[in-house]
C-alpha atoms as a PDB file:
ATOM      1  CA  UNK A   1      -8.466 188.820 115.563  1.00  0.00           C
ATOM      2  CA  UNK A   2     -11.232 186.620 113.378  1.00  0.00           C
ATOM      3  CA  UNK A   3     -10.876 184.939 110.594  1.00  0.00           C
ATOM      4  CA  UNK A   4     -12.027 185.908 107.398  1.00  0.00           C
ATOM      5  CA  UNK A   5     -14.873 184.402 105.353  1.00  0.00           C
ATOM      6  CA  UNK A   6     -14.937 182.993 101.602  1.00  0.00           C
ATOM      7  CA  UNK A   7     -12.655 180.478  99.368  1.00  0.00           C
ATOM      8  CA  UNK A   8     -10.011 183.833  99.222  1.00  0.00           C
ATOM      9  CA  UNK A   9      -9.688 184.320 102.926  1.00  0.00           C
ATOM     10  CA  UNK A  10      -6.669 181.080 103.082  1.00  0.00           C
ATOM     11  CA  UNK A  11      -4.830 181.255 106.271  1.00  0.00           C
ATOM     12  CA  UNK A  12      -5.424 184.817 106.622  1.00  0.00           C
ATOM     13  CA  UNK A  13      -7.002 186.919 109.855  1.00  0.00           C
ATOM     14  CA  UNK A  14      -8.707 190.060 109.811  1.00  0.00           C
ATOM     15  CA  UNK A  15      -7.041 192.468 112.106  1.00  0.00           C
ATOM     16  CA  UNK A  16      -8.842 193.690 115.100  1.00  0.00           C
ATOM     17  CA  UNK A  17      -5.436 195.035 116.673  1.00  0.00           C
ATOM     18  CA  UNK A  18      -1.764 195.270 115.682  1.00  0.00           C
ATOM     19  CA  UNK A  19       0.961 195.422 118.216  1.00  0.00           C
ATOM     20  CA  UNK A  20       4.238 197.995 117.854  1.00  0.00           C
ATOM     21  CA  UNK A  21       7.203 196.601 117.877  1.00  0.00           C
ATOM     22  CA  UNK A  22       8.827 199.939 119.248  1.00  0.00           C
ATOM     23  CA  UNK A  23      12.163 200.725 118.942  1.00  0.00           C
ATOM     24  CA  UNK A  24      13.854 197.853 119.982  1.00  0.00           C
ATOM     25  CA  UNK A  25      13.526 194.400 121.142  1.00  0.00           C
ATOM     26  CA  UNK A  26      16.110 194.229 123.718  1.00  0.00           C
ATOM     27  CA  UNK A  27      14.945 194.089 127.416  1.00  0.00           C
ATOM     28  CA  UNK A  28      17.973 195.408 128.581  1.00  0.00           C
ATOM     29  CA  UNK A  29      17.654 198.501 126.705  1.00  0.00           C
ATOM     30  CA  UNK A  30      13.897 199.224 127.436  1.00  0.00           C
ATOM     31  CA  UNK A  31      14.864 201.116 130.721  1.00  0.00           C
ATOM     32  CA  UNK A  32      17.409 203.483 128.697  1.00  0.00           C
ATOM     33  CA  UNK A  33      15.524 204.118 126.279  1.00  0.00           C
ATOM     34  CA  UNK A  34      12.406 204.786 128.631  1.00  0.00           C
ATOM     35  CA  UNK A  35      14.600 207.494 130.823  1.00  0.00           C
ATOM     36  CA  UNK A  36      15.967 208.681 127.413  1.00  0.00           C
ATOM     37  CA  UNK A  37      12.450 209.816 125.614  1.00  0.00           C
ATOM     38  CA  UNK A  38      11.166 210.863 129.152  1.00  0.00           C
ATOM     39  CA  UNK A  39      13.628 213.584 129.191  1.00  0.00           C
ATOM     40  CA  UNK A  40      12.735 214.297 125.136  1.00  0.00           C
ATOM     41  CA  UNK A  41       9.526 214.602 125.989  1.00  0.00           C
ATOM     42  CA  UNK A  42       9.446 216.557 129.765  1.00  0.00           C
ATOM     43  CA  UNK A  43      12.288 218.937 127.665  1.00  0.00           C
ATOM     44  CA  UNK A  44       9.603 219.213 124.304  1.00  0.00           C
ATOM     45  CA  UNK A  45       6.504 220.387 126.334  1.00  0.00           C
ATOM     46  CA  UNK A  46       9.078 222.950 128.831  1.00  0.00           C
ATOM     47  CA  UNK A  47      10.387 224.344 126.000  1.00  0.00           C
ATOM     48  CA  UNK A  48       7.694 224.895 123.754  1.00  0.00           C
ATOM     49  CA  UNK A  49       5.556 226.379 126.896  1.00  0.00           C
ATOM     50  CA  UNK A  50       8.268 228.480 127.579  1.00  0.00           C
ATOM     51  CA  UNK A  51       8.343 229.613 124.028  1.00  0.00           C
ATOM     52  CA  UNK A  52       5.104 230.245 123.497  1.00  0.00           C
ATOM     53  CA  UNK A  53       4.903 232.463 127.049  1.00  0.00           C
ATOM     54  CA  UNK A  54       8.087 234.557 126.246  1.00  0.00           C
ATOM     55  CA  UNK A  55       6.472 235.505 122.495  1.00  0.00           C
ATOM     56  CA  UNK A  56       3.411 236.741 124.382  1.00  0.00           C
ATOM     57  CA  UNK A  57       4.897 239.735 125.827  1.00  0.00           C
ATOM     58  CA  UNK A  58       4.142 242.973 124.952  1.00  0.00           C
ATOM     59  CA  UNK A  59       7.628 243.531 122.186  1.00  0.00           C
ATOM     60  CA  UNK A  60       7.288 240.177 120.656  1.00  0.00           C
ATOM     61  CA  UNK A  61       3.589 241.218 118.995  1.00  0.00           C
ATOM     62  CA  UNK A  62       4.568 240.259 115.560  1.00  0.00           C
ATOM     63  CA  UNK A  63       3.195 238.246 113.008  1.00  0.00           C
ATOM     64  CA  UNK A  64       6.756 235.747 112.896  1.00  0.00           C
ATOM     65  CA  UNK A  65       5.978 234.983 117.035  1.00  0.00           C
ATOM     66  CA  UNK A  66       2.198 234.502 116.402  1.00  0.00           C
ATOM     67  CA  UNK A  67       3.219 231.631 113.662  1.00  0.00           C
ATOM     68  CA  UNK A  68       6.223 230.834 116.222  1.00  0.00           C
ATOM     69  CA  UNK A  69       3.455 230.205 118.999  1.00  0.00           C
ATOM     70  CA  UNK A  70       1.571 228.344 116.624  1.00  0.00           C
ATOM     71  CA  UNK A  71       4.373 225.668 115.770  1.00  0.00           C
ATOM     72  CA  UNK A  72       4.935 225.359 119.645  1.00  0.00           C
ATOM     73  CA  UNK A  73       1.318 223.698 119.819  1.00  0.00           C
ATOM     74  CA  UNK A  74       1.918 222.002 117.120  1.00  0.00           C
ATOM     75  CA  UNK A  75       5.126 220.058 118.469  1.00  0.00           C
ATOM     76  CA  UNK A  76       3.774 220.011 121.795  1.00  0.00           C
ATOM     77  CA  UNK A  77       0.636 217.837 120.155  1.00  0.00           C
ATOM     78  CA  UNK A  78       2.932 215.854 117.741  1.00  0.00           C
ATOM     79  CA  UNK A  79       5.126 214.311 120.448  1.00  0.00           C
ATOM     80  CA  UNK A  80       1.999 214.296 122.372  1.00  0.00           C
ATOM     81  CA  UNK A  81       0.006 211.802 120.566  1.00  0.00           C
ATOM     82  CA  UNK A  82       3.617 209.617 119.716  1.00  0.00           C
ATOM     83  CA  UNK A  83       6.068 209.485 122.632  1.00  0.00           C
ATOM     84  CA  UNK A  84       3.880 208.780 125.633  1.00  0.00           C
ATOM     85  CA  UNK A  85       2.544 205.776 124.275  1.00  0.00           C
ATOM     86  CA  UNK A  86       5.731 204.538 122.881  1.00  0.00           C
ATOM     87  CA  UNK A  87       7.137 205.278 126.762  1.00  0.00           C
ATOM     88  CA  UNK A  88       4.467 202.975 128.244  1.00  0.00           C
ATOM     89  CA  UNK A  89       5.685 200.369 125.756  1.00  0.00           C
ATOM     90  CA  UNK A  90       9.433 200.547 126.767  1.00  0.00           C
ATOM     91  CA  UNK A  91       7.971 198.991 130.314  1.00  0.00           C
ATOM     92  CA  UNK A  92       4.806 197.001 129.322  1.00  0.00           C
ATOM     93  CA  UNK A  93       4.937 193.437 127.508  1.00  0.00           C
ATOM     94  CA  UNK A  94       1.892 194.364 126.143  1.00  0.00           C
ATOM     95  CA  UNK A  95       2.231 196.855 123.061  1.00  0.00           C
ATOM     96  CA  UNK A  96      -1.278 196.011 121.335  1.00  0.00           C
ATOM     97  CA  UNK A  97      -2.815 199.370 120.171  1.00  0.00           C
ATOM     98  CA  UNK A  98      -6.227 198.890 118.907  1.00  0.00           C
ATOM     99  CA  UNK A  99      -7.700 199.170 115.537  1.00  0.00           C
ATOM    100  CA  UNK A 100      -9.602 202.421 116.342  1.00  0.00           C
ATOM    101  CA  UNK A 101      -6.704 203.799 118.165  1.00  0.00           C
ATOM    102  CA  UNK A 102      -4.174 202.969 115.580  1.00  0.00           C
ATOM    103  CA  UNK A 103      -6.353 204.914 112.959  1.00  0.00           C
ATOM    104  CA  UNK A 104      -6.852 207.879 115.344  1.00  0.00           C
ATOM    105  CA  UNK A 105      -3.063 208.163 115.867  1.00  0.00           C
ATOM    106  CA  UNK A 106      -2.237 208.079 111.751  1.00  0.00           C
ATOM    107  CA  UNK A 107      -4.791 210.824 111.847  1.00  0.00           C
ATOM    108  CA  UNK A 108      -3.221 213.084 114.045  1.00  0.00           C
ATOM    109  CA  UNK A 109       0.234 212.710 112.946  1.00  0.00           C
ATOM    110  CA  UNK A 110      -0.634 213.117 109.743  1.00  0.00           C
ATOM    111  CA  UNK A 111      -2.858 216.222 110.184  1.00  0.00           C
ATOM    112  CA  UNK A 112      -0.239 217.393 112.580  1.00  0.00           C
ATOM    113  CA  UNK A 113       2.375 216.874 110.452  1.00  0.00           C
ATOM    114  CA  UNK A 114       0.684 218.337 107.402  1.00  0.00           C
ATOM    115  CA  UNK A 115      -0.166 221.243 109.006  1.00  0.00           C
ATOM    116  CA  UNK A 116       2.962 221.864 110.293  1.00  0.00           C
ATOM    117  CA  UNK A 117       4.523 221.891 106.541  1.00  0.00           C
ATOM    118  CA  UNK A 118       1.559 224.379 105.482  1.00  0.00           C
ATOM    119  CA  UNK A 119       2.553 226.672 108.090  1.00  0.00           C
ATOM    120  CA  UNK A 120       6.148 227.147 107.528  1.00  0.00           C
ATOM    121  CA  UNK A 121       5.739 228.124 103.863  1.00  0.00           C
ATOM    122  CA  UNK A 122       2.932 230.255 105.816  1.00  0.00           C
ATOM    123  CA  UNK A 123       6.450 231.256 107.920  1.00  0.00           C
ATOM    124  CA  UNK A 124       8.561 232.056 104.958  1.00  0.00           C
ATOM    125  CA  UNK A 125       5.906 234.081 103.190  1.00  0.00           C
ATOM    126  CA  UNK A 126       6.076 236.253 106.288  1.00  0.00           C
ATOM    127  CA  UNK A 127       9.908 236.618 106.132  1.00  0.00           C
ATOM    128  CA  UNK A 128       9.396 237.649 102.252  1.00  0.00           C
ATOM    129  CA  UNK A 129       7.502 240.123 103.036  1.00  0.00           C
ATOM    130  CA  UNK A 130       9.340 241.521 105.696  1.00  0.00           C
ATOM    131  CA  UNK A 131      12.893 241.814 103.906  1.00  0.00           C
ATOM    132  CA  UNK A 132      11.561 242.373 100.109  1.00  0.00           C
ATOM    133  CA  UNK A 133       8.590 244.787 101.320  1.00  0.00           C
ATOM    134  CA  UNK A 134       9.123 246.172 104.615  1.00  0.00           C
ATOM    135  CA  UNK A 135       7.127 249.740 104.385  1.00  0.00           C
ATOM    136  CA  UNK A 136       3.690 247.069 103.136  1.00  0.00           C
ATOM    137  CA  UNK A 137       4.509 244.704 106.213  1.00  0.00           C
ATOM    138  CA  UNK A 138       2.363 245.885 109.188  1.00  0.00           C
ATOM    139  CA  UNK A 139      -0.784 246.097 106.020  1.00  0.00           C
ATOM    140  CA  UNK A 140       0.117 242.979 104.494  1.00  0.00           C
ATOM    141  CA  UNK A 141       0.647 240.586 106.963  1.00  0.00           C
ATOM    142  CA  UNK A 142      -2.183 242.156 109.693  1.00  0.00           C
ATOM    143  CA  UNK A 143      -3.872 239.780 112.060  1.00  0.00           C
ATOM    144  CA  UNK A 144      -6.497 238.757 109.992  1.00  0.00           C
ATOM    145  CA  UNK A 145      -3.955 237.763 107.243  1.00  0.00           C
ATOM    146  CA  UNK A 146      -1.933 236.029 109.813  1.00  0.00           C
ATOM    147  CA  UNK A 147      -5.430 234.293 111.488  1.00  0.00           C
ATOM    148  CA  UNK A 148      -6.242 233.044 107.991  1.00  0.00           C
ATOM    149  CA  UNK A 149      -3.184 231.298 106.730  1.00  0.00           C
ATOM    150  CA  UNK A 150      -2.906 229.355 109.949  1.00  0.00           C
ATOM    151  CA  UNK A 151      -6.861 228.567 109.936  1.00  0.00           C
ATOM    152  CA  UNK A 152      -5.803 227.615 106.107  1.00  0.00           C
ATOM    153  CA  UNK A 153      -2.737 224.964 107.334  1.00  0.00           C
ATOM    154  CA  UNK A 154      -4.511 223.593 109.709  1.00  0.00           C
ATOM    155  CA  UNK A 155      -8.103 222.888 107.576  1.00  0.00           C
ATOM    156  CA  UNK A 156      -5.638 221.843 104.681  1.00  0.00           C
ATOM    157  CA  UNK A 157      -3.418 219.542 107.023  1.00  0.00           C
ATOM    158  CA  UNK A 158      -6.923 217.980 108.234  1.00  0.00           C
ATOM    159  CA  UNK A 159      -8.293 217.484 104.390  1.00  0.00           C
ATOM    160  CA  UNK A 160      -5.106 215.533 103.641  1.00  0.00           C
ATOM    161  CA  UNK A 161      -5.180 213.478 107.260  1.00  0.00           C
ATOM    162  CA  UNK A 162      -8.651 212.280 106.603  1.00  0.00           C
ATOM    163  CA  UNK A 163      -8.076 211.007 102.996  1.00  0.00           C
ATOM    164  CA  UNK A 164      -4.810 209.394 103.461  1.00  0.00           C
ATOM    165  CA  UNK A 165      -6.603 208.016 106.843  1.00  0.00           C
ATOM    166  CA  UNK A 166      -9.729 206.702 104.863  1.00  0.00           C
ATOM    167  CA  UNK A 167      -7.699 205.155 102.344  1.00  0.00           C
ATOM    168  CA  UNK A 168      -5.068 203.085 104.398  1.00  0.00           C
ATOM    169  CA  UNK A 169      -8.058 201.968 106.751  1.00  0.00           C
ATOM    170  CA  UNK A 170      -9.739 200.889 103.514  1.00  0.00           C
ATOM    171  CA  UNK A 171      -6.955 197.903 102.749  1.00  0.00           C
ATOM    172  CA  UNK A 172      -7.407 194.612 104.196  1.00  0.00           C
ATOM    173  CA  UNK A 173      -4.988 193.822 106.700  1.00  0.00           C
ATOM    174  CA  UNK A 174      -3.571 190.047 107.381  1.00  0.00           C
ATOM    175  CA  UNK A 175      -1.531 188.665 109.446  1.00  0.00           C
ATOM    176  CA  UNK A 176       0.959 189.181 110.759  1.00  0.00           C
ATOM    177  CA  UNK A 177       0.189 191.844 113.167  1.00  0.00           C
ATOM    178  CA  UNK A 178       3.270 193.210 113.945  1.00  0.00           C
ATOM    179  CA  UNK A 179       3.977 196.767 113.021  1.00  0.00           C
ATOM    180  CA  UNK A 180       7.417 196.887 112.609  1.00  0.00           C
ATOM    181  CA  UNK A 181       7.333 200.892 114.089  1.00  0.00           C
ATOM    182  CA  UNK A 182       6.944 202.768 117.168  1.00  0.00           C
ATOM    183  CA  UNK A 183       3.452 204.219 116.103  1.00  0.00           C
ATOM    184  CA  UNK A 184       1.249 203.743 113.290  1.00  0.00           C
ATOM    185  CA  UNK A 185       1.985 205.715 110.446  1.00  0.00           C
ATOM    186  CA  UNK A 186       1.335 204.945 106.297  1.00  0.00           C
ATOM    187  CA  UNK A 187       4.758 202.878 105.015  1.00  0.00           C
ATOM    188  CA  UNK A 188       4.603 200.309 107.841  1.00  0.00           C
ATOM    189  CA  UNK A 189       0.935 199.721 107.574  1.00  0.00           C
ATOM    190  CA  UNK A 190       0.984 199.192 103.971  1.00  0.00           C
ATOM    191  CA  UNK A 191       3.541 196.336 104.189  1.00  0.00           C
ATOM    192  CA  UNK A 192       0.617 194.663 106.341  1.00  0.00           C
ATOM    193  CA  UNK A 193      -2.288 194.396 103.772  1.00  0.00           C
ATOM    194  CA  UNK A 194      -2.546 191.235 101.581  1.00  0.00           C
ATOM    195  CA  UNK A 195      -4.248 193.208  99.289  1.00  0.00           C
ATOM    196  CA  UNK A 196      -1.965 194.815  95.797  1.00  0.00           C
ATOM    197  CA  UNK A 197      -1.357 198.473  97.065  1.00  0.00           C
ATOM    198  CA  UNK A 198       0.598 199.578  94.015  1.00  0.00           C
ATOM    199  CA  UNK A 199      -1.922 201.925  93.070  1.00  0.00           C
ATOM    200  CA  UNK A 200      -2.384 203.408  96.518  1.00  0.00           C
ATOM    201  CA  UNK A 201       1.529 203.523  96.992  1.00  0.00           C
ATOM    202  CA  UNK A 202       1.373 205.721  94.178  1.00  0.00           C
ATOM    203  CA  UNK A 203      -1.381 207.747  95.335  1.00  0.00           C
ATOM    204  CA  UNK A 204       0.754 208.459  98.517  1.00  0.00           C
ATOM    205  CA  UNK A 205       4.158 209.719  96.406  1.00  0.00           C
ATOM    206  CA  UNK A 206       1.241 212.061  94.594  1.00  0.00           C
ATOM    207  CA  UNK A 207       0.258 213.235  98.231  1.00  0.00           C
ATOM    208  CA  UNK A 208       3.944 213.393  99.185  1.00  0.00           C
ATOM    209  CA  UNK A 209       4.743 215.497  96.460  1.00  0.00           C
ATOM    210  CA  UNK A 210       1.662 217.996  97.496  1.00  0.00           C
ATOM    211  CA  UNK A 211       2.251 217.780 100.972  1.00  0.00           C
ATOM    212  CA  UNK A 212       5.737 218.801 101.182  1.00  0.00           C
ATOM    213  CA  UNK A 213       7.445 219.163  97.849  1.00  0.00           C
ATOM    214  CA  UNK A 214       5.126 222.309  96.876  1.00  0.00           C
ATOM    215  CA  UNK A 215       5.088 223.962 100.387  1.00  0.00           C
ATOM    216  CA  UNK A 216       8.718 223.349  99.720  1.00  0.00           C
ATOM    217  CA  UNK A 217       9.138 224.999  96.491  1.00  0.00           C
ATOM    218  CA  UNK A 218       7.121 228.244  97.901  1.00  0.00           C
ATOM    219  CA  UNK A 219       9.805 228.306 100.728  1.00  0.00           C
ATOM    220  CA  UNK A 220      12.817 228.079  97.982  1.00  0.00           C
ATOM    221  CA  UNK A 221      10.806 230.892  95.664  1.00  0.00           C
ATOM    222  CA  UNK A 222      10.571 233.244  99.259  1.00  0.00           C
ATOM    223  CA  UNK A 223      14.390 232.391  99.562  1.00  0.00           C
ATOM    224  CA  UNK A 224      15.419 233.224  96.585  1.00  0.00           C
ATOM    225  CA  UNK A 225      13.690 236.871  96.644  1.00  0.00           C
ATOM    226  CA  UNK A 226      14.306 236.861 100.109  1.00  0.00           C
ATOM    227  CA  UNK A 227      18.739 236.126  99.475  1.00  0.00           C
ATOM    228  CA  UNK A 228      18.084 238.456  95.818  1.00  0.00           C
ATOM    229  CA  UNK A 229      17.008 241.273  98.342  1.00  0.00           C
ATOM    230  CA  UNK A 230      19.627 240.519 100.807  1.00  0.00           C
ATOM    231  CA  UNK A 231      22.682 241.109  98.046  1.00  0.00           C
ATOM    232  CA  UNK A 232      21.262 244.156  97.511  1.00  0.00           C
ATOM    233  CA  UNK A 233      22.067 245.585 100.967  1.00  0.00           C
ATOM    234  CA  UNK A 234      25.531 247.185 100.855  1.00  0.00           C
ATOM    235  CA  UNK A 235      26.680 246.941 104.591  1.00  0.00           C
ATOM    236  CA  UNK A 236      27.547 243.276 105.378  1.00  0.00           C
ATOM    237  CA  UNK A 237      26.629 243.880 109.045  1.00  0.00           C
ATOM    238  CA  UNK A 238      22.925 244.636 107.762  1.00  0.00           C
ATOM    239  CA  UNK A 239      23.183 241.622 105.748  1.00  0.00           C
ATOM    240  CA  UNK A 240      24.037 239.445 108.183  1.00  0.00           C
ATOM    241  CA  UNK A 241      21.794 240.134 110.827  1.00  0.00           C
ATOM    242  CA  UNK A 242      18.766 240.732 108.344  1.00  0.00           C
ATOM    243  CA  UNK A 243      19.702 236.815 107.022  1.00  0.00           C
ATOM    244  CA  UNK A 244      20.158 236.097 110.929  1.00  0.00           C
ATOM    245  CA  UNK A 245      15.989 236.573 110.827  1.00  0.00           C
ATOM    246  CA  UNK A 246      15.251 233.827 108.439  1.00  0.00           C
ATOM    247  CA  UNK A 247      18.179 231.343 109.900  1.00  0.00           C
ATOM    248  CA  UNK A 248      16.432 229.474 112.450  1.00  0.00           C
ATOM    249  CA  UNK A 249      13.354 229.005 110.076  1.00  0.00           C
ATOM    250  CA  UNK A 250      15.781 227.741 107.209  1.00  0.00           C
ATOM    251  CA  UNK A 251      17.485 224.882 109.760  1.00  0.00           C
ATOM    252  CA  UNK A 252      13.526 223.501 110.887  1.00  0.00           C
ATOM    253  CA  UNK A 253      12.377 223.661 107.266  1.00  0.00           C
ATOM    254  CA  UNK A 254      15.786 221.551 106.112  1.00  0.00           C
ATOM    255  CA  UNK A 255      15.351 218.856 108.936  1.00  0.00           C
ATOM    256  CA  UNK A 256      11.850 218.277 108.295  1.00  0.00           C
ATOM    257  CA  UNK A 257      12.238 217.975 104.270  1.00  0.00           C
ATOM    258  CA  UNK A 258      14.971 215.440 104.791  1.00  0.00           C
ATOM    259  CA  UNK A 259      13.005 213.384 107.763  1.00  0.00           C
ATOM    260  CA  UNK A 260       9.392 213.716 105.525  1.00  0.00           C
ATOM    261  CA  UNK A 261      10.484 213.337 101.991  1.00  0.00           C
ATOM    262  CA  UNK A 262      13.006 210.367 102.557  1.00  0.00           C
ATOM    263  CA  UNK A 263       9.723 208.680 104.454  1.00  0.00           C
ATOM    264  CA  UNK A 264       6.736 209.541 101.881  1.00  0.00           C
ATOM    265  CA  UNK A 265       8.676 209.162  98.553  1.00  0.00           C
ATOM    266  CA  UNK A 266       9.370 205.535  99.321  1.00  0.00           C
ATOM    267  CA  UNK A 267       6.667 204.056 101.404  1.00  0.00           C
ATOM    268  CA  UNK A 268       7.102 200.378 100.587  1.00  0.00           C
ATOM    269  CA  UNK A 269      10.857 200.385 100.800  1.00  0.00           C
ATOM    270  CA  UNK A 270      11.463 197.634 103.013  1.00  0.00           C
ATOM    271  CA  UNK A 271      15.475 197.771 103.235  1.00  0.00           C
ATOM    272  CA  UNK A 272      15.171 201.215 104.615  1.00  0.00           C
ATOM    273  CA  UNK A 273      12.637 200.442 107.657  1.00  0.00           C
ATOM    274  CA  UNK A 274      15.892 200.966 110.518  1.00  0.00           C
ATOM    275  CA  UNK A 275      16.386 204.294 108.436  1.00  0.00           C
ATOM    276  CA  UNK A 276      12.727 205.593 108.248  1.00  0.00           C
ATOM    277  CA  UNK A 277      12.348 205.255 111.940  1.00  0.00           C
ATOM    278  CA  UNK A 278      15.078 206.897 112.727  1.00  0.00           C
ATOM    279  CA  UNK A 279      14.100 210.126 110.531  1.00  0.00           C
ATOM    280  CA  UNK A 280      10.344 208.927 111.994  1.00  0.00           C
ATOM    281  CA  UNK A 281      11.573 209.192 115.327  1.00  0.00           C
ATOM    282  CA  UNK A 282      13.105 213.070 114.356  1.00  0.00           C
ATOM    283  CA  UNK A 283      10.199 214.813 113.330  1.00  0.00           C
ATOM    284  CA  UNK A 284       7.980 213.320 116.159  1.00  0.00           C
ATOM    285  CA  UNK A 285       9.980 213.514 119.021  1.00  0.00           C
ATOM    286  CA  UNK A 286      13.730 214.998 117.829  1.00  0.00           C
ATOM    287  CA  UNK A 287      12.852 218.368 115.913  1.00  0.00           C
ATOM    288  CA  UNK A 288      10.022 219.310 118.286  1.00  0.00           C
ATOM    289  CA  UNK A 289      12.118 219.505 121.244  1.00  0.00           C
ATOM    290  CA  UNK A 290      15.353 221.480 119.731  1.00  0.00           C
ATOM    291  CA  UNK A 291      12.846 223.532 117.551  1.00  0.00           C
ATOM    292  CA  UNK A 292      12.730 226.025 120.668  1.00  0.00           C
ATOM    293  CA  UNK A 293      16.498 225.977 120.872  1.00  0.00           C
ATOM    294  CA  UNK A 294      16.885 227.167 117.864  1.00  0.00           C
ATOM    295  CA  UNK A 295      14.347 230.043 117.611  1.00  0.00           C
ATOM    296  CA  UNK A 296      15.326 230.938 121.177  1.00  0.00           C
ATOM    297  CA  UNK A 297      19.222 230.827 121.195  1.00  0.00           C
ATOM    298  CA  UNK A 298      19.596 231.874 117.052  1.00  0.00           C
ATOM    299  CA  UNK A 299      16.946 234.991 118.476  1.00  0.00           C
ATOM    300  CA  UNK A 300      18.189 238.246 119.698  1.00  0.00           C
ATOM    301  CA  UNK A 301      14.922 239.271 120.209  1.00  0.00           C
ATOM    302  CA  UNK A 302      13.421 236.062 122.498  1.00  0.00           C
ATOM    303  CA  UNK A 303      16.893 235.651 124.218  1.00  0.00           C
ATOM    304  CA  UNK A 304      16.332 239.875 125.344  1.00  0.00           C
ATOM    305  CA  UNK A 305      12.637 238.878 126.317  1.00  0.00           C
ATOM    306  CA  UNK A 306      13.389 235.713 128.377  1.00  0.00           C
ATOM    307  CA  UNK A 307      16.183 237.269 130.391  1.00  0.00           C
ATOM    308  CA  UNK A 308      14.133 239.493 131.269  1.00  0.00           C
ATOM    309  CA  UNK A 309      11.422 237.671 132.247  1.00  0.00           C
ATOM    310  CA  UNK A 310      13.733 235.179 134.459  1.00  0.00           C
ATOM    311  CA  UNK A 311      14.960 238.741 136.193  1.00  0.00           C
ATOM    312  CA  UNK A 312      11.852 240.026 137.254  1.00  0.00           C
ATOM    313  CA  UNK A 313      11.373 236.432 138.770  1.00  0.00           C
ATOM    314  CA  UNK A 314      14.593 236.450 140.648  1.00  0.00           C
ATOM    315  CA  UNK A 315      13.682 239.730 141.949  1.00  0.00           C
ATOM    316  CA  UNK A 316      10.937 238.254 143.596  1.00  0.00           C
END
């Protein structure tokens, strides 16, 4: 750090790094913890590789296991970019993370993150049109359809990582230096600059509201014609296992509303800092490892494909 120049700079430094205070301050739980989010993370990238080579084979060539190999890269990268540096600070006395590198990281998980939202309405809109128009499904939702709504959620998630980025990297940030997180993300930054960031917490419950709420209310409008449809089938064996399709996307899309909307809505809330890293802590390291539990086990279709697979390998 250096300090700052002119009659307003006081006893304040200029930030050249800020240090993560991680999860926890207690040496005797570093160790636990460590051995805890190693197995997160070694079960995140297994699982999602394994999903995304099971929806490869020949009967899974459908536009729902393109997007489904899509969010597997997608979790893979978000824990990724968070939990191996948080693992090296369970063990190191040393959690510094640079200025540069802290920005980098807010990028990705906010691109990441974004995109991710983008792509399940991208998911539901799929499911719509499956259920409510099922003789227009192979025309509607054809590669190039499928190609451009995931080339859409991920240019869209970047657009939105590299203003929020810009902006929180244009505050001034004094001392002290401690980011009360385990990685550097918007609300814990903010409560860092000495500078009034009213109008920019505002600007993020705007961005909030665009990032999730309305790729939110698509998924409740597909729902709703999706469950309208749904009634209309008369055998309740048909209903159930045509709802059965759309269950496993329903439970991702409710755990990462609750996790993102409870973070964005209140960025400055300092009484809620334990609670925001826990729900932090689900949608970076949590939700992408069970993500391919549930599309595996609540899947008929990927649970016929992977015993298969793991038969042929037994046979040889």
């Amino acid at each position: 750090m250096k300090a700052t120049e002119g009659p307003e700079a006081g006893n304040h430094t200029l930030m050249t790094k800020f240090v993560l205070s991680g999860l926890s301050n207690h040496p005797e739980l570093q160790n636990l913890l460590f051995s805890t989010f190693c197995f997160i993370y070694i079960a995140t990238i297994i699982g999602n590789l394994l999903i995304f080579v099971v929806t490869v084979h020949p009967s899974l060539h459908m536009p729902m296991y393109f997007f489904l190999r899509v969010l597997s890269f997608l979790d893979i990268s978000t824990a990724s970019i968070v939990v191996p540096r948080m693992l090296v600070n369970f063990l190191s006395e040393d959690r510094s993370i640079s200025y540069g590198g802290c920005a980098t990281q807010l990028y990705c998980v906010i691109s990441l993150g974004a995109t991710e939202w983008y792509l399940l309405a991208a998911m539901a809109y799929d499911r719509y049109v499956a259920i409510c128009n099922p003789l227009r499904y192979a025309v509607t939702m054809n590669s190039r359809v499928c190609l451009s709504l995931v080339l859409l959620s991920c240019c869209s998630g970047n657009v939105v990582s590299v203003v929020q980025t810009a902006w929180v990297f244009t505050l001034t940030f004094c001392g002290p230096r401690r980011i009360n997180y385990f990685f550097c993300d918007i609300p814990p930054l903010i409560t860092l600059s000495c500078t009034d960031t009213s109008s920019y917490e505002k600007q993020i419950i705007i961005a909030a509201v665009l990032v999730i709420l309305t790729p939110f209310d698509l998924i409740l409008v597909s729902y709703a014609c999706i469950i309208s449809s749904i009634l209309k089938i008369s055998s309740a064996e048909d209903r159930r296992k045509t709802f059965s399709t759309c269950s496993s996307h329903l439970m991702v899309v409710t755990l990462y509303c609750g996790s993102g909307t409870l973070i964005y809505l209140r960025p400055k809330s300092s009484n809620l800092q334990d609670i925001k890293k826990v729900l932090a802590l689900m949608y970076t390291a949590i939700i992408p490892m069970i993500n391919p539990l549930i599309y595996s086990l609540r899947n008929k279709e990927v649970k016929e494909v992977l015993i298969r697979m793991t038969a042929q390998l037994m046979r040889k």
